[in-house]
Protein backbone atom coordinates (compact mmCIF):
# COMPACT_ATOMS: atom_id res chain seq x y z
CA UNK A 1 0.13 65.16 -20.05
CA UNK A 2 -3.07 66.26 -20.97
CA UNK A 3 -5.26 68.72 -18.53
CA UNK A 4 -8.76 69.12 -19.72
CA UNK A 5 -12.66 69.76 -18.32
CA UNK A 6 -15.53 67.34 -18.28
CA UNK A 7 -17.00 69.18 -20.91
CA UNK A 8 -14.11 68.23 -23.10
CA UNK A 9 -15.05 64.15 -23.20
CA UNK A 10 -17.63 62.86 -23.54
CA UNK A 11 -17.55 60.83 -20.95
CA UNK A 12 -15.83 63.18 -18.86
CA UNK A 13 -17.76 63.29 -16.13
CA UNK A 14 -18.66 59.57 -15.34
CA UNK A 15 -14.25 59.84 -15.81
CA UNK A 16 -13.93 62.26 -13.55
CA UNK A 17 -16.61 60.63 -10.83
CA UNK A 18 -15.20 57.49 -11.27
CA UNK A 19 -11.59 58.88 -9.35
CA UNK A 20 -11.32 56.91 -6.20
CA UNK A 21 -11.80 58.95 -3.39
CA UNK A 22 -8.93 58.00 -1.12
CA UNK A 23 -5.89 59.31 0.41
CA UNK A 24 -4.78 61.24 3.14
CA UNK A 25 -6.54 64.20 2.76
CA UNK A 26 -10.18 63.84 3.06
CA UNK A 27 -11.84 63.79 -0.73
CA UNK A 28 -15.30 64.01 -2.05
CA UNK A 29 -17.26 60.83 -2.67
CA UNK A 30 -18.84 60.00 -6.09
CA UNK A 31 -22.06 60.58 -4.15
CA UNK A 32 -21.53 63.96 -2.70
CA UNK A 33 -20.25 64.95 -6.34
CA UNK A 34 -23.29 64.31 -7.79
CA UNK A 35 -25.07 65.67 -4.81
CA UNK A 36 -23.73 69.30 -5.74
CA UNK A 37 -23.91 68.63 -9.48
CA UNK A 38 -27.63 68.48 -8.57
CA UNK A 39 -27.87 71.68 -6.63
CA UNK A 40 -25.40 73.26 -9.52
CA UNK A 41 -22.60 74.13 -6.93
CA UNK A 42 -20.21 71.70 -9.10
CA UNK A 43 -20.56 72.15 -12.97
CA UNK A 44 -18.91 69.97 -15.71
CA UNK A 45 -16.88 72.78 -16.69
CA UNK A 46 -15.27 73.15 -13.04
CA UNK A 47 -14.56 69.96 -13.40
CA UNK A 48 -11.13 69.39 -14.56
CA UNK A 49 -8.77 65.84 -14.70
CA UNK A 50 -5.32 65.24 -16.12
CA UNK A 51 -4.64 62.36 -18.06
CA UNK A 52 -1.37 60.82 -19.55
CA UNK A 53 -1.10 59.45 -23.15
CA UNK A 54 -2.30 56.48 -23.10
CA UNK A 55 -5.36 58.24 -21.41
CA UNK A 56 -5.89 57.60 -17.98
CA UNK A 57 -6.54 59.58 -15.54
CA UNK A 58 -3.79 60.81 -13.19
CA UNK A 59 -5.47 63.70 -10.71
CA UNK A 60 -8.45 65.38 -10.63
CA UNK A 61 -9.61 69.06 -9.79
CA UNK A 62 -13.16 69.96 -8.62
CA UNK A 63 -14.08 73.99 -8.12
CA UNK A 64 -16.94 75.03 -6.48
CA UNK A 65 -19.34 77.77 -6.51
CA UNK A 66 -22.78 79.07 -5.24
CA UNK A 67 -25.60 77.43 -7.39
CA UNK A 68 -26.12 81.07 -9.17
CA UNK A 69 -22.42 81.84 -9.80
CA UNK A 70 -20.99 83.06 -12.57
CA UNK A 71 -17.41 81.73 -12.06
CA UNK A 72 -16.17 79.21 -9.18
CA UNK A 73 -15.40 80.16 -6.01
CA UNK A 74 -13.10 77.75 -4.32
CA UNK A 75 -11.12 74.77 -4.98
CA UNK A 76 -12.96 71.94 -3.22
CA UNK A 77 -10.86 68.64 -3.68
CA UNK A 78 -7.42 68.08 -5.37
CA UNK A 79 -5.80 64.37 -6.19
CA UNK A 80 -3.24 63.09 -7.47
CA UNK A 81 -2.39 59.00 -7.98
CA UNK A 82 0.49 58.09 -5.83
CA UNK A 83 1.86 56.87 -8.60
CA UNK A 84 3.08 60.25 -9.88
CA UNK A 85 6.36 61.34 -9.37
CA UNK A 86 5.98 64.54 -8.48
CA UNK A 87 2.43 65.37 -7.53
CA UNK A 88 3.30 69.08 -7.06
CA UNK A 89 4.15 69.31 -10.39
CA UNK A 90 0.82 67.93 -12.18
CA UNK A 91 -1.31 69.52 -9.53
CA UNK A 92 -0.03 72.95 -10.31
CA UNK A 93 -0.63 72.39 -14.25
CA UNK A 94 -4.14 71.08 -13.55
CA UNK A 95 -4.61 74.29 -11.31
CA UNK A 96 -3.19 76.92 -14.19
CA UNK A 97 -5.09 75.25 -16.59
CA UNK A 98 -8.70 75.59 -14.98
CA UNK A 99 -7.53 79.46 -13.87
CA UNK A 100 -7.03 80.06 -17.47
CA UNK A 101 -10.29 78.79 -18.78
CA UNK A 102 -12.44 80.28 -15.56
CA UNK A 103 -10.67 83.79 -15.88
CA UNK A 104 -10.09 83.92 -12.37
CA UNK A 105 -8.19 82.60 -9.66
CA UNK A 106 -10.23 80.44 -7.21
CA UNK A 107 -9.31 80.21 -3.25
CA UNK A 108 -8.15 76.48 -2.46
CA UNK A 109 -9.73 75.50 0.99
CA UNK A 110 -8.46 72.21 2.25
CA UNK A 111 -9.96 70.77 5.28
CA UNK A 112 -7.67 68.71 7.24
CA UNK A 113 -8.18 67.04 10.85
CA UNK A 114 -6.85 69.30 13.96
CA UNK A 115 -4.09 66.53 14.56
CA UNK A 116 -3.01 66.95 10.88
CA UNK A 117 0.66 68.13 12.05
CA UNK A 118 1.50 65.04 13.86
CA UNK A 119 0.49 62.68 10.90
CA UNK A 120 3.68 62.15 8.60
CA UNK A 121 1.24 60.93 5.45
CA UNK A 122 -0.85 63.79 6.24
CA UNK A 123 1.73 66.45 6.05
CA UNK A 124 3.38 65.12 3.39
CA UNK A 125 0.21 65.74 1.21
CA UNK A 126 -0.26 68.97 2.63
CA UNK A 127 2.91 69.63 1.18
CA UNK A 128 2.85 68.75 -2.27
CA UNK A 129 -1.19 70.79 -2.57
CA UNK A 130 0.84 73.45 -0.84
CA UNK A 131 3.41 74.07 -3.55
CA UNK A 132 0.73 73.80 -6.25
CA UNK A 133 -1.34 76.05 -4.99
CA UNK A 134 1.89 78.69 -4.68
CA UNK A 135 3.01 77.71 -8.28
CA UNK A 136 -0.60 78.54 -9.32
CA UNK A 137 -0.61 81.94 -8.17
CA UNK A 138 -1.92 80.76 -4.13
CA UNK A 139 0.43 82.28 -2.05
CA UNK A 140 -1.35 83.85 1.10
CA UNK A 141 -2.13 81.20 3.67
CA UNK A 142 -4.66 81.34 6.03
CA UNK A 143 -5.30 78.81 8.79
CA UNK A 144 -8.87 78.70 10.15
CA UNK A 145 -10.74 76.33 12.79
CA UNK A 146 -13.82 75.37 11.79
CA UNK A 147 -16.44 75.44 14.53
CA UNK A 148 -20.13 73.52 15.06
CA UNK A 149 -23.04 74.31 17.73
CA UNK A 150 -26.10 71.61 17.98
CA UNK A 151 -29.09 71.93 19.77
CA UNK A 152 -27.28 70.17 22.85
CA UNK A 153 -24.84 73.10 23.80
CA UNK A 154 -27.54 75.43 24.64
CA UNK A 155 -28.04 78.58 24.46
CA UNK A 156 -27.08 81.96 26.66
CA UNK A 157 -30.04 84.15 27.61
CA UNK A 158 -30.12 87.99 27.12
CA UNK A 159 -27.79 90.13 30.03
CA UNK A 160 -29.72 93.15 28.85
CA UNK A 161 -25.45 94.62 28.15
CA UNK A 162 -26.48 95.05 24.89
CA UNK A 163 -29.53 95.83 22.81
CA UNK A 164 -29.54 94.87 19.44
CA UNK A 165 -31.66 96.02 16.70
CA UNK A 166 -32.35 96.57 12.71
CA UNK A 167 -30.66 98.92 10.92
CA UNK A 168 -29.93 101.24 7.53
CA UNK A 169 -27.86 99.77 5.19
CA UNK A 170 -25.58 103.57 5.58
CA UNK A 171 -25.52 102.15 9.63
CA UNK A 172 -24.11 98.98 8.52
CA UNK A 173 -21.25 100.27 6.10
CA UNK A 174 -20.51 102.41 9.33
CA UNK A 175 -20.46 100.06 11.58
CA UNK A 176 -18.21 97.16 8.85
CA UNK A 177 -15.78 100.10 8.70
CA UNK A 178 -15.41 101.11 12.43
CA UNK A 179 -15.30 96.64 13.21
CA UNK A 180 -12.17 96.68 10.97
CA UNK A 181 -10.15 98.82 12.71
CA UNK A 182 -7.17 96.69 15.05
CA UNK A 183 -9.06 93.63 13.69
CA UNK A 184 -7.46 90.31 14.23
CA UNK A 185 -8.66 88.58 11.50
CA UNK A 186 -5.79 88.09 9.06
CA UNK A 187 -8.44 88.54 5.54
CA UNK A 188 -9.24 92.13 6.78
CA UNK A 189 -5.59 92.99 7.74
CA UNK A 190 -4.38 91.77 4.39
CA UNK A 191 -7.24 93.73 2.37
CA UNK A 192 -6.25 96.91 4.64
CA UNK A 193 -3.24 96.49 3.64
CA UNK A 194 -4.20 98.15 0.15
CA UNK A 195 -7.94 99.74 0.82
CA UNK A 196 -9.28 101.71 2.99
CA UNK A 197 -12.26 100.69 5.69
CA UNK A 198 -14.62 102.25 3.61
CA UNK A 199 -14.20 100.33 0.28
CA UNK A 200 -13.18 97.32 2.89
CA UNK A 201 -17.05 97.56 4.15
CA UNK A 202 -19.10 98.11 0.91
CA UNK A 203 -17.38 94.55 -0.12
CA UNK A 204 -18.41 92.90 2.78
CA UNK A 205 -21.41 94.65 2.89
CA UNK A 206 -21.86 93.10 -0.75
CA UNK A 207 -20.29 89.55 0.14
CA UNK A 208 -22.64 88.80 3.27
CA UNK A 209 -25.69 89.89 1.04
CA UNK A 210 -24.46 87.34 -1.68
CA UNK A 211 -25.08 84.45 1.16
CA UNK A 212 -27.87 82.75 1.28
CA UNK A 213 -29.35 84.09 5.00
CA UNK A 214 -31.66 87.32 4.39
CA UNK A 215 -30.77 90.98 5.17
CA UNK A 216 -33.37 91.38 7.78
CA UNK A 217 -31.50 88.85 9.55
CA UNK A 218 -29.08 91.81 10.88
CA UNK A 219 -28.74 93.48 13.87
CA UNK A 220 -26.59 96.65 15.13
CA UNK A 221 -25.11 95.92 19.03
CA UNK A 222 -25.71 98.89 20.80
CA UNK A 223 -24.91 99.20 24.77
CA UNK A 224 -28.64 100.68 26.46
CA UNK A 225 -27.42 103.94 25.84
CA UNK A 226 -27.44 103.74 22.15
CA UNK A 227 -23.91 103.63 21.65
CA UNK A 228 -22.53 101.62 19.09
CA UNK A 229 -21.29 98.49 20.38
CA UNK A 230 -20.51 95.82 17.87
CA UNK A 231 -22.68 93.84 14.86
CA UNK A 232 -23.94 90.58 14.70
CA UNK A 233 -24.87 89.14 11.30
CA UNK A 234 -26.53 85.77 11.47
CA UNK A 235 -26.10 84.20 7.90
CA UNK A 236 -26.28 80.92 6.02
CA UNK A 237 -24.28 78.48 3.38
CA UNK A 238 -26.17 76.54 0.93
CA UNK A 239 -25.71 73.65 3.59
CA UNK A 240 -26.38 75.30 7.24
CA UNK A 241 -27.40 78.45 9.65
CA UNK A 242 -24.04 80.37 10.01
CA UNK A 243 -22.02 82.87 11.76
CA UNK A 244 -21.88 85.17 9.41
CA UNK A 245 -19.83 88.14 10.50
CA UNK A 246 -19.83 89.95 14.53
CA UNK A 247 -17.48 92.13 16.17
CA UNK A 248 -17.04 94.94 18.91
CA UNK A 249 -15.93 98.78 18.33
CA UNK A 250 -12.28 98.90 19.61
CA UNK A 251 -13.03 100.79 21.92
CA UNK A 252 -15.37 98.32 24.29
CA UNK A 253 -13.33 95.78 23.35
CA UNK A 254 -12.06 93.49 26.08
CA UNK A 255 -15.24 93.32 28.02
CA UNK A 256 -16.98 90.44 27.41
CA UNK A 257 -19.40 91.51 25.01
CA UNK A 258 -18.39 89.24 22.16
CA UNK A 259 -20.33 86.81 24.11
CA UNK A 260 -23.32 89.11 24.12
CA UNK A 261 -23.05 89.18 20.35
CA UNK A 262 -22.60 85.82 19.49
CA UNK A 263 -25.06 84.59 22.03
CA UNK A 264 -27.92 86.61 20.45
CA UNK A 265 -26.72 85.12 16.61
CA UNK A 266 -27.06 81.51 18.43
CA UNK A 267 -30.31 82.46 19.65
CA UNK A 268 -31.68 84.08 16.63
CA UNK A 269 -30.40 80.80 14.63
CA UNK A 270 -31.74 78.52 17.24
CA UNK A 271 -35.09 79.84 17.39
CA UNK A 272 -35.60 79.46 13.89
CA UNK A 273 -35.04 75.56 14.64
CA UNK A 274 -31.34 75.28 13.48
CA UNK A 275 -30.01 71.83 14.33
CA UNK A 276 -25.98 72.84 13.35
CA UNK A 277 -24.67 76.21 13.05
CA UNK A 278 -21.13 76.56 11.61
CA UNK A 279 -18.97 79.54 12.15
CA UNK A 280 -14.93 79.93 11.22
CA UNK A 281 -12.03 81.72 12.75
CA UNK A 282 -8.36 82.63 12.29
CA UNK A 283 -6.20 80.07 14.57
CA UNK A 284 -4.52 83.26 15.60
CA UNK A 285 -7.46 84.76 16.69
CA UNK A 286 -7.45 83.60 20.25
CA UNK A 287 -9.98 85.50 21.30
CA UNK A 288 -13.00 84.82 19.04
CA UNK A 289 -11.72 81.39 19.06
CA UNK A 290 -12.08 81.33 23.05
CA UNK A 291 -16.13 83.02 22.48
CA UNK A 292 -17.02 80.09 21.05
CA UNK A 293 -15.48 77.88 22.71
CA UNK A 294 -16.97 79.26 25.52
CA UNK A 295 -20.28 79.09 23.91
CA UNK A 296 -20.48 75.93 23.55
CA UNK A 297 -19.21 75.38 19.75
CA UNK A 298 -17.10 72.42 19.05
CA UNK A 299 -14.03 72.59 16.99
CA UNK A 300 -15.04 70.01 13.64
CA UNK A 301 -11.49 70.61 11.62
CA UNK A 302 -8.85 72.55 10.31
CA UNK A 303 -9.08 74.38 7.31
CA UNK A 304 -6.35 75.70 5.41
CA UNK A 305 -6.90 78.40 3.18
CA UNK A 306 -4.66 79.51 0.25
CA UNK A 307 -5.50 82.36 -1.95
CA UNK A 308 -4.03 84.91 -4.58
CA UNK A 309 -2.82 88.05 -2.76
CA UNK A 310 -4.93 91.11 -3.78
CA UNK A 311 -3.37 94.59 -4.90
């Protein structure tokens, strides 16, 4: 067996492309590939297939990135031909070998349907990606619903509970820290796990100015007082307005005003003519999950999420 990137054939690429794009779990089209090739999110050299002796091609790997990254970001399709006798097996030798060239350790996200448990076929190839990804160094899993507003849902009006306005960058590493505390997302309980709040904020401070939505998009929560109440952070992906990051100070928490927060991200979004806004959560996270729900977002899929464990 053979593992090598496009860059390594000639005609790897068009080899690479060619992959049919069927099985269980949902894969890319030739179409789409090319679509980020275009917009340099997929780059020949993220692009990695395994072939057998007699050359053909057994499984492909695709990484992705932002169009100015350095390095890729994410795993965004793994296949394998049925064929193979044990998928696991090729899959996790595909995965080590495009670590080893990229000098890092990509996050594999796999987007699945929210039935996917009750689909034998479906689990089964859940499975096998699952044990590569673990033999490849992915061991933390995350499960995350996916979420989608449109136009149609509508949107909440101010309450006047909370004003929200722009603030210092110093304000905003305050208020990232102070969010994080008796969080229940599962990424900021692992990372405090080994940091502090402080160093917890600065990178997320860092990672939500890496998006694509602008700084001045921002706002501090504060109730009419001028206490600090939460944060809402309206961002962006290369593909759609986003729910960046929001949250309330553990202390006001339980009151309601996550929907004050994430109303006035909707509203900021929508104004500016959105037609989709996307947004994640934690499955365990009942109660962010239940915000937009009650907001009118609609639950589009079920991502799974397996990374390298930090520290």
């Amino acid at each position: 067996m053979r593992f090598r990137a496009a860059t390594e054939a000639p005609d790897g690429t068009d080899r690479a492309l060619a992959y049919p794009a069927d099985g269980p779990v949902e894969a890319l089209s030739a179409e789409k590939i090319r679509e980020e090739l275009a917009g340099n999110r997929f780059r020949p050299e993220w692009i990695w297939f395994a072939e057998d002796e007699d050359g053909e091609v057994l499984g492909r790997a695709l990484w992705w990135g932002r169009a100015d990254s350095e390095r890729p970001i994410a795993l965004d399709c793994l296949q394998v031909r049925e064929s193979v006798a044990d998928p696991a097996a090729l899959a996790a030798g595909l995965l080590a070998a495009g670590h080893a060239a990229f000098g890092n350790v990509p996050l594999y996200n796999i987007s699945l349907p929210g039935d996917w448990r009750t689909r034998p076929g479906l689990v089964e190839a859940v499975a096998w990606r699952r044990r590569a990804a673990y033999e490849a160094g992915l061991t933390r899993e995350i499960e995350r619903l996916r979420y989608e507003w449109t136009p149609a849902a509508g949107t909440a009006g101010p309450t006047g509970r909370l004003v929200f306005r722009e603030g210092t960058d110093e304000e905003f590493l305050d208020a990232f820290a102070r969010l994080s505390a008796g969080s229940l997302d599962l990424h900021t309980q692992n990372e405090l796990r080994t940091r502090d709040a402080e160093q917890l904020a600065r990178d997320d401070v860092e990672f939500y100015l890496d998006c694509p939505g602008e700084r001045s998009w921002w706002r501090l929560a504060e109730l009419p007082d001028g206490t600090l109440a939460g944060l809402a952070v309206p961002s962006a992906t290369p593909y759609h307005r986003n729910v960046g990051y929001l949250g309330v100070v553990p202390e006001l928490r339980g009151r309601g005003l996550i929907d004050e927060v994430l109303a006035e991200i909707t509203r900021f979004h929508a104004a500016a003519g959105a037609e989709r806004i996307t947004a994640t959560t934690d499955t365990v996270n009942a109660p962010m999950a239940a915000a937009f729900d009650r907001a009118g977002y609609e639950v589009t899929e079920i991502r799974l999420v397996l990374e390298r464990p930090q520290g």
